[in-house]
N, C-alpha and C. Protein backbone atom coordinates (compact mmCIF):
# COMPACT_ATOMS: atom_id res chain seq x y z
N UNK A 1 -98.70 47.97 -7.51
CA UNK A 1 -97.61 47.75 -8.45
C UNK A 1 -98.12 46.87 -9.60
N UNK A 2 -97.77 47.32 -10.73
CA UNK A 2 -98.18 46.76 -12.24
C UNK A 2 -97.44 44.78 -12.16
N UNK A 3 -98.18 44.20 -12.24
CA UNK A 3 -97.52 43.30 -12.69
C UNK A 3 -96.90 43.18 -14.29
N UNK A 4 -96.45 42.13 -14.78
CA UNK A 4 -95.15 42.00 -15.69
C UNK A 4 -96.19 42.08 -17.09
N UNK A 5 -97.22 41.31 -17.01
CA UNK A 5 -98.13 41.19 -17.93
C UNK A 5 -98.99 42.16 -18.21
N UNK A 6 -99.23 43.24 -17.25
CA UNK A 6 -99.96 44.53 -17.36
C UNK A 6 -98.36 45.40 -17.51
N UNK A 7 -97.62 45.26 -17.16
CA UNK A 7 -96.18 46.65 -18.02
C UNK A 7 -96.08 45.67 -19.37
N UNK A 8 -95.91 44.82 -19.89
CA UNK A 8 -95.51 44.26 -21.31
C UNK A 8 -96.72 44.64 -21.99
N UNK A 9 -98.37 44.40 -21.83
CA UNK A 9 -99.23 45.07 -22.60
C UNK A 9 -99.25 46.20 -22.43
N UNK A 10 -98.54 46.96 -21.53
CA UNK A 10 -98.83 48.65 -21.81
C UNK A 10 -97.11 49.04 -23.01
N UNK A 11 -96.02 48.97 -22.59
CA UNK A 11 -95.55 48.59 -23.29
C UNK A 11 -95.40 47.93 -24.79
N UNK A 12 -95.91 46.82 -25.07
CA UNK A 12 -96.96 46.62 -26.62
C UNK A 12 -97.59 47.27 -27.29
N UNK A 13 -98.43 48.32 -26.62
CA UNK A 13 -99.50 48.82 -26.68
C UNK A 13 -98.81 50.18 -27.15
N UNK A 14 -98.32 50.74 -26.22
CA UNK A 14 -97.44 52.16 -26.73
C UNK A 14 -96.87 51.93 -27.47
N UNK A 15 -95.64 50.95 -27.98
CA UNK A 15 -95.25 50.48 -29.61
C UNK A 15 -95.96 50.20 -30.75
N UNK A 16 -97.03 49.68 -30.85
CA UNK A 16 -98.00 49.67 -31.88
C UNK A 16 -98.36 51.04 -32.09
N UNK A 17 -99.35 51.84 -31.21
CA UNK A 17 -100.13 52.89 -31.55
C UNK A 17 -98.73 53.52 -32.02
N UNK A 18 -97.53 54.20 -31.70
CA UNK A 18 -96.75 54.65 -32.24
C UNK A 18 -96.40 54.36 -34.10
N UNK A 19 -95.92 53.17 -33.71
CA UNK A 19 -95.70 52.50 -35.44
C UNK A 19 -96.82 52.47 -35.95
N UNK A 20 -98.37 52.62 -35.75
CA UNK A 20 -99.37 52.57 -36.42
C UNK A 20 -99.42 54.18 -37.06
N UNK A 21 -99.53 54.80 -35.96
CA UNK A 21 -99.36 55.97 -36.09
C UNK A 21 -98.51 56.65 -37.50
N UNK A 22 -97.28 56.35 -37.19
CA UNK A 22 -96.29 56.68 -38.06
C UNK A 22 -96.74 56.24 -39.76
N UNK A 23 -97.10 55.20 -39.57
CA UNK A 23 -97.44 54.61 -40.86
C UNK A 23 -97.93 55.64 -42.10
N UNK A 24 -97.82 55.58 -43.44
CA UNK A 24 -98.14 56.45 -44.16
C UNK A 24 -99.44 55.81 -45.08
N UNK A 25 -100.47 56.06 -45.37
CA UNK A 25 -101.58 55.74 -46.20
C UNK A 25 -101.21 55.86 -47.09
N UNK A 26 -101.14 57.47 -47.56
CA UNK A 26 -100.91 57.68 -49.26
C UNK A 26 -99.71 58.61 -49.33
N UNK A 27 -98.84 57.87 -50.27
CA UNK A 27 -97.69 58.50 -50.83
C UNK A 27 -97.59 58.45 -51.74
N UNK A 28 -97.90 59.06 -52.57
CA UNK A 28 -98.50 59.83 -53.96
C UNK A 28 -97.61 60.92 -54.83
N UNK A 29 -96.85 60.70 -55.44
CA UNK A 29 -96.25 61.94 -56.06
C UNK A 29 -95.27 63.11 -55.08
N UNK A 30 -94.86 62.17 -53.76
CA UNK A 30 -94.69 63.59 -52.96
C UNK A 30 -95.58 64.34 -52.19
N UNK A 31 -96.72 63.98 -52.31
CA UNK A 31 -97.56 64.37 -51.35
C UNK A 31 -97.89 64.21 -50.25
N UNK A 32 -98.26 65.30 -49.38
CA UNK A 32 -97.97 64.44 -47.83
C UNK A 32 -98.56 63.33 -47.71
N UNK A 33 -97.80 63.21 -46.52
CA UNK A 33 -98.36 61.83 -45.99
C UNK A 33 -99.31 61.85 -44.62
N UNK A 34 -100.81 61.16 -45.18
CA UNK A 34 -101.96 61.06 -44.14
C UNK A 34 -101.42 59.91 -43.26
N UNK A 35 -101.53 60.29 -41.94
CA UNK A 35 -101.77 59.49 -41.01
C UNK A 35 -102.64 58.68 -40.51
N UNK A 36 -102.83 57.65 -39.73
CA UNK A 36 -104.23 57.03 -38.88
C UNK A 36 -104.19 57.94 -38.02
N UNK A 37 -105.53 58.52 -38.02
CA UNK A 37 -105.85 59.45 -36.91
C UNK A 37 -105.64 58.32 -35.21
N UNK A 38 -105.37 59.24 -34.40
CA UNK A 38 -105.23 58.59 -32.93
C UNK A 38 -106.52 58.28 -32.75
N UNK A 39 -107.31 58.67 -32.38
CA UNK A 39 -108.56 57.91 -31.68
C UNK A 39 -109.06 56.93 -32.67
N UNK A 40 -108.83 57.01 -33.82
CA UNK A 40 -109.46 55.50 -34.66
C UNK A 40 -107.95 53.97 -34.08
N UNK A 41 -106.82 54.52 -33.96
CA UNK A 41 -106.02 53.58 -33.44
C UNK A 41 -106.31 53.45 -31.88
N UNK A 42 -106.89 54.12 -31.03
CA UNK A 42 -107.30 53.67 -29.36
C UNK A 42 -108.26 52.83 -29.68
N UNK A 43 -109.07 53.15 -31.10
CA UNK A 43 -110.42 52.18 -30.27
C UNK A 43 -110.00 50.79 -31.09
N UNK A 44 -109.46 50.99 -32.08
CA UNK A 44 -109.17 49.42 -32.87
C UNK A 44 -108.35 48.69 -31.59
N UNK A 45 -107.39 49.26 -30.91
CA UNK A 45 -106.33 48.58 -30.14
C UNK A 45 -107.68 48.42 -28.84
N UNK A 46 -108.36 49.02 -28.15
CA UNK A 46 -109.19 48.40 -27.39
C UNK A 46 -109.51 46.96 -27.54
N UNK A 47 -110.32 47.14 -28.74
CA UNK A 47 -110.92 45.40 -29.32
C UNK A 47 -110.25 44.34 -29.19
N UNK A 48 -108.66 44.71 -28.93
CA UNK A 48 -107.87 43.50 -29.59
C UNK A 48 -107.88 42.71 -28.26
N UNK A 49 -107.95 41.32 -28.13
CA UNK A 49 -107.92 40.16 -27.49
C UNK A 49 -106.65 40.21 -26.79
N UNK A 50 -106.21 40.57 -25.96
CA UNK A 50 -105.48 40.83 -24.84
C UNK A 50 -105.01 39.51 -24.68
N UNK A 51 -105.42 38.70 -24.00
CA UNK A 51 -105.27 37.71 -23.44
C UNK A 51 -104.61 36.61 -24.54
N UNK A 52 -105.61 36.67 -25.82
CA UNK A 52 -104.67 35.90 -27.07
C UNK A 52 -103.15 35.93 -27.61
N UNK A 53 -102.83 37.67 -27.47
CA UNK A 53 -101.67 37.95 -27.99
C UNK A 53 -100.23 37.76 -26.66
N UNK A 54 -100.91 37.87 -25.57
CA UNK A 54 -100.37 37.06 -24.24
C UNK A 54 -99.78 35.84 -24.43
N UNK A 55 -101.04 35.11 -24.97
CA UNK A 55 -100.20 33.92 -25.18
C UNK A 55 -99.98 33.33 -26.43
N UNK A 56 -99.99 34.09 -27.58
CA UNK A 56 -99.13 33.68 -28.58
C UNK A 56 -97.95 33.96 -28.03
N UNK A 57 -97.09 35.64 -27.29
CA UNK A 57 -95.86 35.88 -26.86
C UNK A 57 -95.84 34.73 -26.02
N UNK A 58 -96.55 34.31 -25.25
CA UNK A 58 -96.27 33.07 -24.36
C UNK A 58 -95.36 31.93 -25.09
N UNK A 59 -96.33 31.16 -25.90
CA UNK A 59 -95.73 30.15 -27.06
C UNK A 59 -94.44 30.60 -27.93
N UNK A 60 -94.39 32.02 -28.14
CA UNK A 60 -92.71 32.23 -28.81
C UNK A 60 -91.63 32.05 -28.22
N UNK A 61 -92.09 32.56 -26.82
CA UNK A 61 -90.73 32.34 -25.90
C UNK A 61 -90.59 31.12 -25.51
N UNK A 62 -91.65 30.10 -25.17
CA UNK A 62 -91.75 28.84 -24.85
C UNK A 62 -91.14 28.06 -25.81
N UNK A 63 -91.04 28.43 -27.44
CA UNK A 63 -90.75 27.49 -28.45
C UNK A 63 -88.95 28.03 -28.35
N UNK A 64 -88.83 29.10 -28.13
CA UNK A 64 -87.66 29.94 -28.10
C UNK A 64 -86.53 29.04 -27.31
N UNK A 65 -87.42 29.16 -25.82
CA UNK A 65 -86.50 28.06 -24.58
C UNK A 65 -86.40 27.46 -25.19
N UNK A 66 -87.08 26.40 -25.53
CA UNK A 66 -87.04 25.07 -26.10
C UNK A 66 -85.59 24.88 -26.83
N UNK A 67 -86.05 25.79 -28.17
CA UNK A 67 -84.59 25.26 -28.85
C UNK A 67 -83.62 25.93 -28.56
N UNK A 68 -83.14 26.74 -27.52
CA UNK A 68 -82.24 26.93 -26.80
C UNK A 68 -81.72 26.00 -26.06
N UNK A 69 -82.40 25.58 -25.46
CA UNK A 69 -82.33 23.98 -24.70
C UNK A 69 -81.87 22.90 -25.50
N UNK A 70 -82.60 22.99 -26.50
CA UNK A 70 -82.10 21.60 -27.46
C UNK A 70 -81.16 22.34 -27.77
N UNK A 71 -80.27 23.22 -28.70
CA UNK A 71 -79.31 23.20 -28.95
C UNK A 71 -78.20 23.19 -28.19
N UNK A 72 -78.02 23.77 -27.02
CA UNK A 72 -76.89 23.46 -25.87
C UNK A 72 -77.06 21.83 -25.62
N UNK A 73 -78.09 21.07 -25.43
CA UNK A 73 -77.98 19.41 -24.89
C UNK A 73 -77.49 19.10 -26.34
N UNK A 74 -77.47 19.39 -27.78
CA UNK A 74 -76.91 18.77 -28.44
C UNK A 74 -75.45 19.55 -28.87
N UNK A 75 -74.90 20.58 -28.27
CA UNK A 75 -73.65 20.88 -28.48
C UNK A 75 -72.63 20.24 -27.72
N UNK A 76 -73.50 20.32 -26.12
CA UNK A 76 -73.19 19.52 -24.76
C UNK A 76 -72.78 17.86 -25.52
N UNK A 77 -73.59 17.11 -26.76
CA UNK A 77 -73.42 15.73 -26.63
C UNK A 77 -72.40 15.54 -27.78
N UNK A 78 -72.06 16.68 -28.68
CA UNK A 78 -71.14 16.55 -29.91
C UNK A 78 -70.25 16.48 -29.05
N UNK A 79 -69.99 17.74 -28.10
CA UNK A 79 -68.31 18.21 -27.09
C UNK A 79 -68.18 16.89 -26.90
N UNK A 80 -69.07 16.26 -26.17
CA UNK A 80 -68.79 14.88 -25.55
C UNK A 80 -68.16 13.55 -25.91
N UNK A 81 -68.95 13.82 -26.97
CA UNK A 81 -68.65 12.75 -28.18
C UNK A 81 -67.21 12.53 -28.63
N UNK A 82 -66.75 13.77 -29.26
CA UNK A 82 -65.44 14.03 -29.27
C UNK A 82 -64.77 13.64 -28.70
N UNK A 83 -64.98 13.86 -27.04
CA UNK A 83 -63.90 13.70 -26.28
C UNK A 83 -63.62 12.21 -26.17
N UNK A 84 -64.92 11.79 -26.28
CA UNK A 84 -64.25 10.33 -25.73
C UNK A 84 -64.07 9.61 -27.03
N UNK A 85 -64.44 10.48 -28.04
CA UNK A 85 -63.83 9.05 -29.45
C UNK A 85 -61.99 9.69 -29.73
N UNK A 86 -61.67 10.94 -29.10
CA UNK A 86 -60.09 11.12 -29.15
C UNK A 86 -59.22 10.22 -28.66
N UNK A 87 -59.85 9.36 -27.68
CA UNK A 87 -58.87 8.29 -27.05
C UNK A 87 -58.82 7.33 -28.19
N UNK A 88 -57.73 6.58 -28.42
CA UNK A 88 -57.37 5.95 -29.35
C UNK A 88 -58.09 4.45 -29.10
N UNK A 89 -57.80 3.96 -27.88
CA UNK A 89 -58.32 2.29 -27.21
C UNK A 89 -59.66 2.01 -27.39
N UNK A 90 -60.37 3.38 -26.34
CA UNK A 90 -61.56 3.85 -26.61
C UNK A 90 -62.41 3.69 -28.26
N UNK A 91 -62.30 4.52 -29.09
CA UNK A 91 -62.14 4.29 -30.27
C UNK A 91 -62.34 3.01 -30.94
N UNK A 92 -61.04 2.07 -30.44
CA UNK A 92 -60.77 1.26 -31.06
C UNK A 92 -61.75 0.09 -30.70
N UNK A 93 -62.20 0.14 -29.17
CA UNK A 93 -63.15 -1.11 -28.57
C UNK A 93 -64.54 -0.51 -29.29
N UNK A 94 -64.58 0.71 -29.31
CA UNK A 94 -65.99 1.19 -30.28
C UNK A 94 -66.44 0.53 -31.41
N UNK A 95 -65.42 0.49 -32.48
CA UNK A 95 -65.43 -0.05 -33.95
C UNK A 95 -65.33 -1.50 -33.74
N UNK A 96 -64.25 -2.57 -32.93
CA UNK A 96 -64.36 -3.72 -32.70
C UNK A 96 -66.09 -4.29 -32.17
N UNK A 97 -66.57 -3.49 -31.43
CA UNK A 97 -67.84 -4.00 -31.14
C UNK A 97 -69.19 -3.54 -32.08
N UNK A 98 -69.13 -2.25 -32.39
CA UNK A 98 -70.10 -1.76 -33.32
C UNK A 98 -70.53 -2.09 -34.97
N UNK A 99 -68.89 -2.51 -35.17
CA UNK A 99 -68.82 -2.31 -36.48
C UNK A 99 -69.29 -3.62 -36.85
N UNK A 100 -69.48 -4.35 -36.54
CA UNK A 100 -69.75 -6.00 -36.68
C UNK A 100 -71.31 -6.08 -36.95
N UNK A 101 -71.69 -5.86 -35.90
CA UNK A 101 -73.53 -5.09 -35.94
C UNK A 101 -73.62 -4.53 -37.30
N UNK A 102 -73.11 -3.22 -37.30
CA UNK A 102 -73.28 -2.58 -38.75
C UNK A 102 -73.57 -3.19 -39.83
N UNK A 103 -72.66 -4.37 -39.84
CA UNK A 103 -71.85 -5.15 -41.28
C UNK A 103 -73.27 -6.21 -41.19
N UNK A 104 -73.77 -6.65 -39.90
CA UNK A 104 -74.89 -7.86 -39.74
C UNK A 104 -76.15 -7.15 -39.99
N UNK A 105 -76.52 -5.75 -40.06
CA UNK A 105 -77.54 -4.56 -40.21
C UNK A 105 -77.43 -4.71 -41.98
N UNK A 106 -76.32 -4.45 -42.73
CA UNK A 106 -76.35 -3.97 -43.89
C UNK A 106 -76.40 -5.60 -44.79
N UNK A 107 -75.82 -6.43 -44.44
CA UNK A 107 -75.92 -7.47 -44.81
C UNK A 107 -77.46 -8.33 -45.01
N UNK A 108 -78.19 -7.74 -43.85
CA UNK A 108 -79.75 -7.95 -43.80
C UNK A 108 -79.79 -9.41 -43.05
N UNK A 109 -78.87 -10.07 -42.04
CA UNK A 109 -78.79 -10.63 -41.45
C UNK A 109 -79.61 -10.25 -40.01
């Protein structure tokens, strides 16, 4: 059985040569359009570094999680935020204690 990394490069692999394929060289006045012959696209796609383009897709999805992650922990801390500055008391012991700091911050005290 294929593992995930041998079906995604075969997979890859059949999407490129396709869209390579398809591609048009010269379009000229209406004139047909030359193709990349297939066996000059098997052997270019041979050469290619397997293992590199592995893990660049590696690093996209990795950077991908990431700010998936960061953006839910910072939607997760706005929701939060909210909730507890809606209480009025709450609120109010916030600004009584913070705001003083602020004023001793901007003052350059």
């Amino acid at each position: 059985m294929e593992n995930f990394e041998q079906k995604l490069m075969g997979t890859i692999q059949a999407t490129l040569l396709k869209q390579i394929s398809e591609t048009t060289l010269i379009d000229k006045h209406m004139s047909p359009k030359v193709t990349i012959p297939h066996d000059i696209l098997k052997e270019a796609f041979a050469t290619l570094d397997k293992d590199r383009i592995l893990q660049m897709v590696r690093e996209q999805i990795e950077e991908q999680i990431a700010k998936t992650i960061v953006g839910q922990l910072l939607t997760e801390t706005a929701t939060d935020t909210k909730k507890i500055m809606t209480d009025h008391e709450t609120r109010q012991n916030f600004r009584n204690k913070v705001y003083p700091l602020i004023m001793k911050i901007a003052n350059g005290e």
